[in-house]
ModelCIF file with pLDDT and N, C-alpha, C, O atoms, coordinates in Angstrom:
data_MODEL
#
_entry.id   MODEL 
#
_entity.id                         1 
_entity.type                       polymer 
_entity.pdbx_number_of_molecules   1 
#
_entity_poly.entity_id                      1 
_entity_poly.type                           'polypeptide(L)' 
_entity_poly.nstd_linkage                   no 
_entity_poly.nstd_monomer                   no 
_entity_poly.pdbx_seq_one_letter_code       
;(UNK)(UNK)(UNK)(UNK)(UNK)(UNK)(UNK)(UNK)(UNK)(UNK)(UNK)(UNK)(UNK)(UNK)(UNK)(UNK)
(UNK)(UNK)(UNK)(UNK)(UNK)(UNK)(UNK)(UNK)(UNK)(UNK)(UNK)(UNK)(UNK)(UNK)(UNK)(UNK)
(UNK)(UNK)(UNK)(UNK)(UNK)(UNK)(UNK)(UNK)(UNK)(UNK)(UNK)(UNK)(UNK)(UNK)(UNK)(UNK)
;
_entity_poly.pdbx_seq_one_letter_code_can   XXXXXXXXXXXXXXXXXXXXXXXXXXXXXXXXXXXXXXXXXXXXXXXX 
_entity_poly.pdbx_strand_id                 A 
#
loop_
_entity_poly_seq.entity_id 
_entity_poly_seq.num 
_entity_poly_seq.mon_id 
_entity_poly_seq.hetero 
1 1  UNK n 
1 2  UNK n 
1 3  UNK n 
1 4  UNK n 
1 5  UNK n 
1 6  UNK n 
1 7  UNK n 
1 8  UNK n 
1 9  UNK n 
1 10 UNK n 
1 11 UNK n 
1 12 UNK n 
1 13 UNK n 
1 14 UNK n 
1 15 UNK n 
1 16 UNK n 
1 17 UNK n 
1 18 UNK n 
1 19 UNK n 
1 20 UNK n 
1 21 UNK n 
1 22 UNK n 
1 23 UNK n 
1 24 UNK n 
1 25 UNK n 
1 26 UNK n 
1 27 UNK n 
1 28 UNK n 
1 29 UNK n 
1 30 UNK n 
1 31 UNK n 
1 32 UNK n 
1 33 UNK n 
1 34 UNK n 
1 35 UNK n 
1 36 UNK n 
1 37 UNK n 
1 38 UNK n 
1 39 UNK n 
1 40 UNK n 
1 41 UNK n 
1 42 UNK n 
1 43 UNK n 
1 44 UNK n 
1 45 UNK n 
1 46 UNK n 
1 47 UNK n 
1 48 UNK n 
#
_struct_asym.id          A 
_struct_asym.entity_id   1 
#
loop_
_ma_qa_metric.id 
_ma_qa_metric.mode 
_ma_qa_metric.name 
_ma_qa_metric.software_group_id 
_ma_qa_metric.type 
1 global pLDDT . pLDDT 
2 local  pLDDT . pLDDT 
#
_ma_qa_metric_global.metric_id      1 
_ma_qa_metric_global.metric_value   95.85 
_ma_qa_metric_global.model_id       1 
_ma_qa_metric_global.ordinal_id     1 
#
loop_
_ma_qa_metric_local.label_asym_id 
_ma_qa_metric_local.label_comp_id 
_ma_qa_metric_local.label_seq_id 
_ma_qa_metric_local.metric_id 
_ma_qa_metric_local.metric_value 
_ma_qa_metric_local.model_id 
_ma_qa_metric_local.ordinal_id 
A UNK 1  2 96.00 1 1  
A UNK 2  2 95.00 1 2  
A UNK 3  2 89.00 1 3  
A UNK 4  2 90.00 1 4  
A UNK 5  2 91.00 1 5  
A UNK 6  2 89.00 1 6  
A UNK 7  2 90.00 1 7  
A UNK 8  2 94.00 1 8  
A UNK 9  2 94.00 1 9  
A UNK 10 2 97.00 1 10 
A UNK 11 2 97.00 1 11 
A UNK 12 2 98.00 1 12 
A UNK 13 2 98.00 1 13 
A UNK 14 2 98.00 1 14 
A UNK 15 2 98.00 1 15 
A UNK 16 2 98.00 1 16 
A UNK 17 2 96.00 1 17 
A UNK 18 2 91.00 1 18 
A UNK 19 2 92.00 1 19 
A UNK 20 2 95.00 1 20 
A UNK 21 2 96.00 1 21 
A UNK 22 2 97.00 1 22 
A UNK 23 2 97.00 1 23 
A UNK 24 2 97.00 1 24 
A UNK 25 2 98.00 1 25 
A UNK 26 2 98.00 1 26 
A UNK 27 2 98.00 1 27 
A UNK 28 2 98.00 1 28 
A UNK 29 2 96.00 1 29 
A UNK 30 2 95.00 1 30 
A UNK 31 2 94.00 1 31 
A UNK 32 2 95.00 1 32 
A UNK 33 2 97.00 1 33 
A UNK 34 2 98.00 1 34 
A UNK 35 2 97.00 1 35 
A UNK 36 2 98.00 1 36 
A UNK 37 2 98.00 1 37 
A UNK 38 2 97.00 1 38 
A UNK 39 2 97.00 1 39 
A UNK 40 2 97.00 1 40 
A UNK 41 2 95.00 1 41 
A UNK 42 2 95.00 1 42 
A UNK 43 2 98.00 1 43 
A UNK 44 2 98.00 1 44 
A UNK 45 2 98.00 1 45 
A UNK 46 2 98.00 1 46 
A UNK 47 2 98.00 1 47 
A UNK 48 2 97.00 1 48 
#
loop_
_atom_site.group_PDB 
_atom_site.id 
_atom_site.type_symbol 
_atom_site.label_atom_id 
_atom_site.label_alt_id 
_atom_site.label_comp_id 
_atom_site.label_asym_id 
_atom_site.label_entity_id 
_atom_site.label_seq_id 
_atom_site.pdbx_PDB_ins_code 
_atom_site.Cartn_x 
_atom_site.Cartn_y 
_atom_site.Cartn_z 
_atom_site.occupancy 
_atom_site.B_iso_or_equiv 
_atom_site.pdbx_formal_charge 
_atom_site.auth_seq_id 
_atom_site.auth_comp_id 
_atom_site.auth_asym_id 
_atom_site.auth_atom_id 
_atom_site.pdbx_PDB_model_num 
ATOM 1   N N  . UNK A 1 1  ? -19.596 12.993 -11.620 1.00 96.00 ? 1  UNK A N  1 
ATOM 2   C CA . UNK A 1 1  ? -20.300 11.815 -11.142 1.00 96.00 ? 1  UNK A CA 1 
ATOM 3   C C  . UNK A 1 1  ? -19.561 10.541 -11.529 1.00 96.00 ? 1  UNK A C  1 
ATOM 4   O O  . UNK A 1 1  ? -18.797 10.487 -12.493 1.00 96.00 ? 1  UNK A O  1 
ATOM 5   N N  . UNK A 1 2  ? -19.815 9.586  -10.770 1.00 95.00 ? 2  UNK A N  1 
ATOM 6   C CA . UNK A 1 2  ? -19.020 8.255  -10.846 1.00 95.00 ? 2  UNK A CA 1 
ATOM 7   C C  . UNK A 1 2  ? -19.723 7.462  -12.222 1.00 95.00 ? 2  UNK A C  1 
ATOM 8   O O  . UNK A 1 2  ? -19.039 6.690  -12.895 1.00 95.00 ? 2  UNK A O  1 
ATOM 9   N N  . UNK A 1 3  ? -20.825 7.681  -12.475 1.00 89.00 ? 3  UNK A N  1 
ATOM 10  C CA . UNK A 1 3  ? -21.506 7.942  -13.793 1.00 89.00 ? 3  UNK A CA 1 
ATOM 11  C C  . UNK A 1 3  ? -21.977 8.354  -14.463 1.00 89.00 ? 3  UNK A C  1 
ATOM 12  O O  . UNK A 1 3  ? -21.631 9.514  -14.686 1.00 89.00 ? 3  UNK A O  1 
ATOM 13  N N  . UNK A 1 4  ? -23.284 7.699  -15.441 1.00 90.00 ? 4  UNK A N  1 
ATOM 14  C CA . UNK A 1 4  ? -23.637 8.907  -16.561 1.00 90.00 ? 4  UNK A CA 1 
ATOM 15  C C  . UNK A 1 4  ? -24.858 10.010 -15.809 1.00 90.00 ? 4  UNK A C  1 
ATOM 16  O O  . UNK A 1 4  ? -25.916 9.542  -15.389 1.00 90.00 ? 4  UNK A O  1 
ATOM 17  N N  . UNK A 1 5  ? -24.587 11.288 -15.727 1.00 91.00 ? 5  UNK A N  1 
ATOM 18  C CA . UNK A 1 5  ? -25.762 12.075 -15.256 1.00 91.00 ? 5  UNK A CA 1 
ATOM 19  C C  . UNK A 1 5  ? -27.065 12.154 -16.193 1.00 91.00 ? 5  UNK A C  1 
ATOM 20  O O  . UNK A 1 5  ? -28.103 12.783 -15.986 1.00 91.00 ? 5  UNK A O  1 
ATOM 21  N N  . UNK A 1 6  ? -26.730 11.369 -17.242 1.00 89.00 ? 6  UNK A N  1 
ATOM 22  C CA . UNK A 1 6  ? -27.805 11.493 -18.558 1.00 89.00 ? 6  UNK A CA 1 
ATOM 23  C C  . UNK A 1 6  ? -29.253 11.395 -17.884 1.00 89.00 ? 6  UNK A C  1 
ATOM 24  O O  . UNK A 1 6  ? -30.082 11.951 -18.605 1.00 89.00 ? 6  UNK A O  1 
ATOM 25  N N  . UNK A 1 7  ? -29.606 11.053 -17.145 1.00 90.00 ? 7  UNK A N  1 
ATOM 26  C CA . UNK A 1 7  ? -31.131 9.929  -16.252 1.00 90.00 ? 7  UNK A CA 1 
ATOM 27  C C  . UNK A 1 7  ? -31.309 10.646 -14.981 1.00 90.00 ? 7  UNK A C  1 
ATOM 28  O O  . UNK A 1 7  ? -32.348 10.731 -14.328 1.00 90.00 ? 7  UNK A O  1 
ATOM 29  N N  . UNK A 1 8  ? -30.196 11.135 -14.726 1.00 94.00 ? 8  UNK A N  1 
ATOM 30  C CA . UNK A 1 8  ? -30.756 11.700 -13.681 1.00 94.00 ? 8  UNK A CA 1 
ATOM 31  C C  . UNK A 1 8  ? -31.361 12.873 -13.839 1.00 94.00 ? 8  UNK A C  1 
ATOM 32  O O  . UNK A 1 8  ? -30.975 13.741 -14.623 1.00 94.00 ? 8  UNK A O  1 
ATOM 33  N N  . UNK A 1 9  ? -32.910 13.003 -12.672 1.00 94.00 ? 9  UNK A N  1 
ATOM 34  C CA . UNK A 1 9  ? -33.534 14.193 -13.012 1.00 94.00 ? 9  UNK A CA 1 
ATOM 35  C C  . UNK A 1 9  ? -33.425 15.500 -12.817 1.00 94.00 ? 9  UNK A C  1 
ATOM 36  O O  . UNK A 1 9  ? -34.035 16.391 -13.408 1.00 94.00 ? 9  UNK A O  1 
ATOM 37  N N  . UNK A 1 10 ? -32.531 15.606 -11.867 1.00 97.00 ? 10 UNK A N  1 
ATOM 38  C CA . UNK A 1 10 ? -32.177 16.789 -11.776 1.00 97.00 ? 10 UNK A CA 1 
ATOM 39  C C  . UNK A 1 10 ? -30.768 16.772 -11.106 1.00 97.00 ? 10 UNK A C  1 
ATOM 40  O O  . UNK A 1 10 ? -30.431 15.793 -10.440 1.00 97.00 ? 10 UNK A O  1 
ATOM 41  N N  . UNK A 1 11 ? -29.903 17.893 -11.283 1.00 97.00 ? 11 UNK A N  1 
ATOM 42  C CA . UNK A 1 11 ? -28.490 17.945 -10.290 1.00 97.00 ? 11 UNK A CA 1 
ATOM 43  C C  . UNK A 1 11 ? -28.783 19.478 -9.943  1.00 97.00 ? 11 UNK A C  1 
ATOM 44  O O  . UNK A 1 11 ? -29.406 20.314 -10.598 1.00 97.00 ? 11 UNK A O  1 
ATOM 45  N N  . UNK A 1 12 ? -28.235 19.569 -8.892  1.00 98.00 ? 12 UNK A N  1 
ATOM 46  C CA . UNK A 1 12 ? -28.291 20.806 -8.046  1.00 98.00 ? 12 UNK A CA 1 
ATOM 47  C C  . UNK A 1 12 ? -26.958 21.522 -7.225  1.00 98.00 ? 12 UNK A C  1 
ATOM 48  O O  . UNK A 1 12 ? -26.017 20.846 -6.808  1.00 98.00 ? 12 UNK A O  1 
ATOM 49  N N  . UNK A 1 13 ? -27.004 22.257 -7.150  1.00 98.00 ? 13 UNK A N  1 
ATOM 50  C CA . UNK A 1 13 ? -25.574 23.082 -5.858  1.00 98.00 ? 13 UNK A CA 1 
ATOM 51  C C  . UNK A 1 13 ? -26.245 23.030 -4.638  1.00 98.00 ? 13 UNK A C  1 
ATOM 52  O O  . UNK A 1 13 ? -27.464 22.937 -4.493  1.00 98.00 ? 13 UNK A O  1 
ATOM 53  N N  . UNK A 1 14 ? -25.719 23.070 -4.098  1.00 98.00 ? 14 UNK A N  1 
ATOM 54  C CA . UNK A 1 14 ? -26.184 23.655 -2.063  1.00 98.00 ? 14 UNK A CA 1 
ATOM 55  C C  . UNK A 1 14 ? -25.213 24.500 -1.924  1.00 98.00 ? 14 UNK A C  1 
ATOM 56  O O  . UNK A 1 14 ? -24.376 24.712 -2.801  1.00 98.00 ? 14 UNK A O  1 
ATOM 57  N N  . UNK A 1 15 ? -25.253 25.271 -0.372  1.00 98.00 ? 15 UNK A N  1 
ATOM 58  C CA . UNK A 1 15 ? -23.671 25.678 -0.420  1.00 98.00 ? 15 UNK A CA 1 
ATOM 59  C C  . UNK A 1 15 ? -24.452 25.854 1.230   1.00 98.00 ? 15 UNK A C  1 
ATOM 60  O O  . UNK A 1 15 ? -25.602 26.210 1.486   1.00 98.00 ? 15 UNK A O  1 
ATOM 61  N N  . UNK A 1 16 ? -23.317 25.450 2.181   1.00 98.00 ? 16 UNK A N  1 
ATOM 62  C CA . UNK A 1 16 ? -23.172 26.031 4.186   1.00 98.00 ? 16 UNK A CA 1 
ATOM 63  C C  . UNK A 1 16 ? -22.321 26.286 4.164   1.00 98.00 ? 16 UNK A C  1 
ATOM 64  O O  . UNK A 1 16 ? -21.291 25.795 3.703   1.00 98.00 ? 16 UNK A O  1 
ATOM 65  N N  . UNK A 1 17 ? -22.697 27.651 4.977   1.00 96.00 ? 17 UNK A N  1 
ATOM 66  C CA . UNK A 1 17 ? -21.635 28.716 5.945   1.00 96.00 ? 17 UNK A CA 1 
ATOM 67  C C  . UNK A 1 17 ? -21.787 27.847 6.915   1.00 96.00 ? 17 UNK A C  1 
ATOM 68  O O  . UNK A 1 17 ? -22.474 26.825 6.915   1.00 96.00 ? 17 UNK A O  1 
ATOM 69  N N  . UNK A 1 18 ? -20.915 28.424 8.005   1.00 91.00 ? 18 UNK A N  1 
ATOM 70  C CA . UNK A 1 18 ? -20.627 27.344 9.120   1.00 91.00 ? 18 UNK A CA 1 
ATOM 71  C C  . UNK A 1 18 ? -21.867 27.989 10.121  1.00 91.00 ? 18 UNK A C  1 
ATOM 72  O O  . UNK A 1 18 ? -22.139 29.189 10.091  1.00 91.00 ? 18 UNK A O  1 
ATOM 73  N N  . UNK A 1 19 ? -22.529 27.079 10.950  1.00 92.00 ? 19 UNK A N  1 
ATOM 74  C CA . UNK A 1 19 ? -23.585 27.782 11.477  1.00 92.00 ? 19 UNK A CA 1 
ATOM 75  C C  . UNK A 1 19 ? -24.345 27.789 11.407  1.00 92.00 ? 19 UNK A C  1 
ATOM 76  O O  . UNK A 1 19 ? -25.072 27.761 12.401  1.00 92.00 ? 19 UNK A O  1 
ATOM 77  N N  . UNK A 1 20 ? -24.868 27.838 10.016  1.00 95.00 ? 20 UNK A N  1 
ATOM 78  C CA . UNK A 1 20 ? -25.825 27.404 9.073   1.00 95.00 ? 20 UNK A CA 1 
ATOM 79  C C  . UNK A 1 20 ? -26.394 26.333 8.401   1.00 95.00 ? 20 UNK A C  1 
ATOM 80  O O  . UNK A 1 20 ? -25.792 25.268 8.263   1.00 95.00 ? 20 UNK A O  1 
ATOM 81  N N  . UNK A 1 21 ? -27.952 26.617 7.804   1.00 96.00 ? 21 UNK A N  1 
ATOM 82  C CA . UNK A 1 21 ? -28.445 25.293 7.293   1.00 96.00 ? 21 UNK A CA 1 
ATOM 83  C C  . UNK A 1 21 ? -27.900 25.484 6.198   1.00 96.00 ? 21 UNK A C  1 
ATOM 84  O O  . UNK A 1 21 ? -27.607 26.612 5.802   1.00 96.00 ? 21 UNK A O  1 
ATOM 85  N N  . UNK A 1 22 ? -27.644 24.232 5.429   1.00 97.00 ? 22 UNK A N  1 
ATOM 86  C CA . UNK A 1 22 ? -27.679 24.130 4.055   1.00 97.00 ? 22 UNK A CA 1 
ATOM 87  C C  . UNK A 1 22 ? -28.281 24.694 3.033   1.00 97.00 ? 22 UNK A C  1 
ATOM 88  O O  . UNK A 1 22 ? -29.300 24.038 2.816   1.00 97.00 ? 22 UNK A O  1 
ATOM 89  N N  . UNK A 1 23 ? -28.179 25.654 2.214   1.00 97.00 ? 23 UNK A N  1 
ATOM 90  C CA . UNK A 1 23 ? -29.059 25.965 1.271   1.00 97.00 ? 23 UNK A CA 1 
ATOM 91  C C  . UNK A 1 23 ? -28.915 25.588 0.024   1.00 97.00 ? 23 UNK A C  1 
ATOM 92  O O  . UNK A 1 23 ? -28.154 24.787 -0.519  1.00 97.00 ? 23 UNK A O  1 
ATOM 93  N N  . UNK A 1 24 ? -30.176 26.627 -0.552  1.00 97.00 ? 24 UNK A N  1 
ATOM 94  C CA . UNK A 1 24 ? -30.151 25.694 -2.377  1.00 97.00 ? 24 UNK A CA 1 
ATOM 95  C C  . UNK A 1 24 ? -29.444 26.504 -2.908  1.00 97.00 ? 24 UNK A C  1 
ATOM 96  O O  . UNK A 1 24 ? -29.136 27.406 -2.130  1.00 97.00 ? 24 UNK A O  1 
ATOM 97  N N  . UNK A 1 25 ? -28.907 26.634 -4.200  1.00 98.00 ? 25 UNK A N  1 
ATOM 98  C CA . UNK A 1 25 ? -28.066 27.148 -4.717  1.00 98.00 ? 25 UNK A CA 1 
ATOM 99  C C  . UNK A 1 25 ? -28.837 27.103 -6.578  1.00 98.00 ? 25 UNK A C  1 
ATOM 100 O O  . UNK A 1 25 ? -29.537 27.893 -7.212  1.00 98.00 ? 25 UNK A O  1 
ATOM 101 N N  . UNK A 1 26 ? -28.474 26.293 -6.758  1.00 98.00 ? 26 UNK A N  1 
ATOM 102 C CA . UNK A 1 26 ? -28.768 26.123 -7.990  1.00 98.00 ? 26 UNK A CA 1 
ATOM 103 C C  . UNK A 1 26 ? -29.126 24.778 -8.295  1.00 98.00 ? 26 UNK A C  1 
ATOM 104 O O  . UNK A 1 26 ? -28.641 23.824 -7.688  1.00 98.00 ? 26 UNK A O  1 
ATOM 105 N N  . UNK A 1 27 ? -30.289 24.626 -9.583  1.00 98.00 ? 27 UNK A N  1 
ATOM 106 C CA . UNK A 1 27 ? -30.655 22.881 -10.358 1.00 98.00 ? 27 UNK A CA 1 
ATOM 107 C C  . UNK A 1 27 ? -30.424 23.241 -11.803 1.00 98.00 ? 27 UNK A C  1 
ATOM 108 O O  . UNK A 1 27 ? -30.587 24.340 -12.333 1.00 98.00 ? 27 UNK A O  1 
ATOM 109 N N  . UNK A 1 28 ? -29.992 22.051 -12.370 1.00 98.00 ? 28 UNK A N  1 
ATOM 110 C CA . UNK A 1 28 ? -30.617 22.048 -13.355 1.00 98.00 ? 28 UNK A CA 1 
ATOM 111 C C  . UNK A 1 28 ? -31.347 20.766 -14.236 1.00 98.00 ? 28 UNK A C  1 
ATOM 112 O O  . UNK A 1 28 ? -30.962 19.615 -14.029 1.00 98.00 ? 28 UNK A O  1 
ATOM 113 N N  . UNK A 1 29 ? -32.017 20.943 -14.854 1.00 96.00 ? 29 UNK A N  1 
ATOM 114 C CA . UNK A 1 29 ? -33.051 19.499 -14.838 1.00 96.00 ? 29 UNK A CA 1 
ATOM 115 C C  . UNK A 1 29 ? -32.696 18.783 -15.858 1.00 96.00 ? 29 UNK A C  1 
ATOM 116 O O  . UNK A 1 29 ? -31.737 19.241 -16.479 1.00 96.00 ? 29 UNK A O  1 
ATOM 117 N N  . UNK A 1 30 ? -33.293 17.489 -16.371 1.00 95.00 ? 30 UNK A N  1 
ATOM 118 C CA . UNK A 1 30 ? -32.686 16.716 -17.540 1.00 95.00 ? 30 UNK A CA 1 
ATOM 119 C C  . UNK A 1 30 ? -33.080 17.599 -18.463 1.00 95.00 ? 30 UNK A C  1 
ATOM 120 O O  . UNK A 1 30 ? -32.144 17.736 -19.251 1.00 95.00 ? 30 UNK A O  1 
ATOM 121 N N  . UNK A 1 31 ? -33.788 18.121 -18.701 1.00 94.00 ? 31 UNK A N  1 
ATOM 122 C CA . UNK A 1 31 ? -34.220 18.831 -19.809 1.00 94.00 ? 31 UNK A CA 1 
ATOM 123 C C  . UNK A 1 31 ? -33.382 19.868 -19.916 1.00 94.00 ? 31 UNK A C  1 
ATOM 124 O O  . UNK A 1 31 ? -33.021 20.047 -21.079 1.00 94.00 ? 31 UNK A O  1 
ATOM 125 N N  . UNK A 1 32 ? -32.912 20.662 -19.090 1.00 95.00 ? 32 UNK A N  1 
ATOM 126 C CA . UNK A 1 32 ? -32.104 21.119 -19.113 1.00 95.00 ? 32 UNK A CA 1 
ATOM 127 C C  . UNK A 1 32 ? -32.521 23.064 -18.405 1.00 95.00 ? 32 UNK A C  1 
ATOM 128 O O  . UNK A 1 32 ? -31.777 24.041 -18.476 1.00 95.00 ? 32 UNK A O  1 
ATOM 129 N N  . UNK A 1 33 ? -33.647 22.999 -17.921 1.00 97.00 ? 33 UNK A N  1 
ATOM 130 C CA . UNK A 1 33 ? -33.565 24.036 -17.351 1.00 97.00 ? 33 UNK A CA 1 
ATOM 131 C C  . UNK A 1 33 ? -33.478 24.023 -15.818 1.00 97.00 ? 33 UNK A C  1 
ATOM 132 O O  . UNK A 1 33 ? -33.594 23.150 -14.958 1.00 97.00 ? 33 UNK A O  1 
ATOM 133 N N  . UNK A 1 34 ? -33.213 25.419 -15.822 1.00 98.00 ? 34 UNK A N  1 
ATOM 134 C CA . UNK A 1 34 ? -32.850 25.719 -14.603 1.00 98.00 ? 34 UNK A CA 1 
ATOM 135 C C  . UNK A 1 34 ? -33.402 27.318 -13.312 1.00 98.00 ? 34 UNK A C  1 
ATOM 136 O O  . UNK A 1 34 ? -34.351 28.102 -13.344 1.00 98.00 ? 34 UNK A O  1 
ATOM 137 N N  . UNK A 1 35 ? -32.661 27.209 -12.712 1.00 97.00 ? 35 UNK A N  1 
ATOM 138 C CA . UNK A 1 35 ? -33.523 27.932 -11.594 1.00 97.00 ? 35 UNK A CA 1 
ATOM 139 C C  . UNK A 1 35 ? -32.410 28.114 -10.624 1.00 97.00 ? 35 UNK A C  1 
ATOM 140 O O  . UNK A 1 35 ? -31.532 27.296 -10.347 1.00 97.00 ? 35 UNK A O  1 
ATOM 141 N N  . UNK A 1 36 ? -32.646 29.753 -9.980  1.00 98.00 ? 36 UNK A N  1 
ATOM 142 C CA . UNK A 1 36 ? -31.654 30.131 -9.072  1.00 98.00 ? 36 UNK A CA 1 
ATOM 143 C C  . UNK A 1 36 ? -32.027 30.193 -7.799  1.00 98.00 ? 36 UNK A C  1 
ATOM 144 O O  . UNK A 1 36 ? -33.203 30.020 -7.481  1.00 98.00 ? 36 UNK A O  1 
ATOM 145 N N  . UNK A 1 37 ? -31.023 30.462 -6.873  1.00 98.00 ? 37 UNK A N  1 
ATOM 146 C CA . UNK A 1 37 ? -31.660 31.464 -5.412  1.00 98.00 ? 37 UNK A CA 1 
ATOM 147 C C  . UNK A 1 37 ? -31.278 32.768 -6.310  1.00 98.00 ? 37 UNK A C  1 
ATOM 148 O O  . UNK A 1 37 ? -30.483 33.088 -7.194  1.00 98.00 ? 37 UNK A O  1 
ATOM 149 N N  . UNK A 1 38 ? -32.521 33.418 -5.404  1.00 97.00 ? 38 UNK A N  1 
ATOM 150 C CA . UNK A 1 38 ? -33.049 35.052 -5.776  1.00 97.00 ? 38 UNK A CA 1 
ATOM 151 C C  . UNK A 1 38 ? -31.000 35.185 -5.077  1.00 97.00 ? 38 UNK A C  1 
ATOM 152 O O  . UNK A 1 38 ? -30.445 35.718 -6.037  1.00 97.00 ? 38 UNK A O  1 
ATOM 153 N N  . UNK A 1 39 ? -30.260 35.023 -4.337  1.00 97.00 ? 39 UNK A N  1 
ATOM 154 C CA . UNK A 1 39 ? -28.978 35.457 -4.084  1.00 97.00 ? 39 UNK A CA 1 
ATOM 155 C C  . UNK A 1 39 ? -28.054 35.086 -4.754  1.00 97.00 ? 39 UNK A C  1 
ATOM 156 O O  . UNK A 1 39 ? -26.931 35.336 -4.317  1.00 97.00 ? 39 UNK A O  1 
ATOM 157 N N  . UNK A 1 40 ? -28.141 34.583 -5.648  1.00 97.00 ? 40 UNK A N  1 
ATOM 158 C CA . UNK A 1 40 ? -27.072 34.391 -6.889  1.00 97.00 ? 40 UNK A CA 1 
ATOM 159 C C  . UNK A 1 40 ? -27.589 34.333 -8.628  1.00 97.00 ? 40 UNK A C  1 
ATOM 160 O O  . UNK A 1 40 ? -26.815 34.233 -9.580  1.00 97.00 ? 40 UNK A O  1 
ATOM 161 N N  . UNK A 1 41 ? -29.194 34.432 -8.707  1.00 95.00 ? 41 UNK A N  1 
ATOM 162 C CA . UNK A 1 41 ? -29.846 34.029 -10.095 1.00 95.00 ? 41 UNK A CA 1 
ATOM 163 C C  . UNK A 1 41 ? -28.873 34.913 -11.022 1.00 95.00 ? 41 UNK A C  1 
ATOM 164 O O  . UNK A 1 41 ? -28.810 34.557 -12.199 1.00 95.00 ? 41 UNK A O  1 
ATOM 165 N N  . UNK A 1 42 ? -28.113 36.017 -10.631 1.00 95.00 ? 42 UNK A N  1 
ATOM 166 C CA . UNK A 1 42 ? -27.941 37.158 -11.509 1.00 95.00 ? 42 UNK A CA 1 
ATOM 167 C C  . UNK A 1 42 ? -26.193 36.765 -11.763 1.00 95.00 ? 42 UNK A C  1 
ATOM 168 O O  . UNK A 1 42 ? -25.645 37.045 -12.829 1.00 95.00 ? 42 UNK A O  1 
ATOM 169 N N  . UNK A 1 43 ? -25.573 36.193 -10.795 1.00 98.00 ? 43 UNK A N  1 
ATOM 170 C CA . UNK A 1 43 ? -24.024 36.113 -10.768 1.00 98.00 ? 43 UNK A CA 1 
ATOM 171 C C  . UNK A 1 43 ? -23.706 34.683 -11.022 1.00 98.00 ? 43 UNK A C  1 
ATOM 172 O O  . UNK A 1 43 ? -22.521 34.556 -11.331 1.00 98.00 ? 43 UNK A O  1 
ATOM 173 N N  . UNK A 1 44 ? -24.400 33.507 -10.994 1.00 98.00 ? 44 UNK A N  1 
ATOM 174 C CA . UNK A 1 44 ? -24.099 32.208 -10.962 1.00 98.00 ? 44 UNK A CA 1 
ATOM 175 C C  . UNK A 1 44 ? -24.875 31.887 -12.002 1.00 98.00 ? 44 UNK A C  1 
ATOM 176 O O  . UNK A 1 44 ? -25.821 32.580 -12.376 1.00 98.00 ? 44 UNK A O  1 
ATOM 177 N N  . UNK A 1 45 ? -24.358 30.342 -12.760 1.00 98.00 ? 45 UNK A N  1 
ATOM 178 C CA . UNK A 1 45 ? -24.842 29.768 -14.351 1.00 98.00 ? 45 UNK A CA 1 
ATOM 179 C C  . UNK A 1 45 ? -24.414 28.652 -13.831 1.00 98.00 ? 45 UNK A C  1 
ATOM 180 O O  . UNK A 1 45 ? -23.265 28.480 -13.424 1.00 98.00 ? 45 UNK A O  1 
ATOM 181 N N  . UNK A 1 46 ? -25.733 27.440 -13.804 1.00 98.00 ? 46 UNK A N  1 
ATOM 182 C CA . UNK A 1 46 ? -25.423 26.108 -13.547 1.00 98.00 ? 46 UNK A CA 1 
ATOM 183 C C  . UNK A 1 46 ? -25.532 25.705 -15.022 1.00 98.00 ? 46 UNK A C  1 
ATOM 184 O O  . UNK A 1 46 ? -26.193 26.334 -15.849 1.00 98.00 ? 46 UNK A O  1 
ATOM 185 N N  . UNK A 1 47 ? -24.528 24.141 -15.377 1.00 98.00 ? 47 UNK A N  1 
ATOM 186 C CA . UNK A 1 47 ? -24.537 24.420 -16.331 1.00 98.00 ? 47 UNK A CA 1 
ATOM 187 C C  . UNK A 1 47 ? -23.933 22.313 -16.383 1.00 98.00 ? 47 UNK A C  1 
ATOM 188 O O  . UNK A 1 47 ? -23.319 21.631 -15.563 1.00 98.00 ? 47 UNK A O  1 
ATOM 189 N N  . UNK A 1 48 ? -24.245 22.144 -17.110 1.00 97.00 ? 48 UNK A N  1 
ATOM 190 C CA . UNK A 1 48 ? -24.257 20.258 -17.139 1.00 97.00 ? 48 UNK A CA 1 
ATOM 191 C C  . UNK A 1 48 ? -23.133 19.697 -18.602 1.00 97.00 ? 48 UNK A C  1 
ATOM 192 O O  . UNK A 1 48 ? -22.974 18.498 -18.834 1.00 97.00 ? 48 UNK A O  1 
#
């Protein structure tokens, strides 16, 4: 980020295939938890 992410409430992933809508991917919150898609919760770690 061009600054501090400290304030912000949450940051997240998306990810599009071509074709496709945008999906969610991953957040994680100021506090610091987080939450998957059921298609990556097990292989992907968001991480701040």
């Amino acid at each position: 980020a061009s600054g501090s992410i400290f304030s912000i409430p949450a940051m997240g992933w998306y990810r599009q295939a071509p074709g496709k809508q945008r999906g969610f991917v991953a957040i994680i919150t100021r506090a610091g938890t987080t939450n998957y898609a059921d298609s990556v919760k097990d292989r992907f770690t968001i991480s701040r």
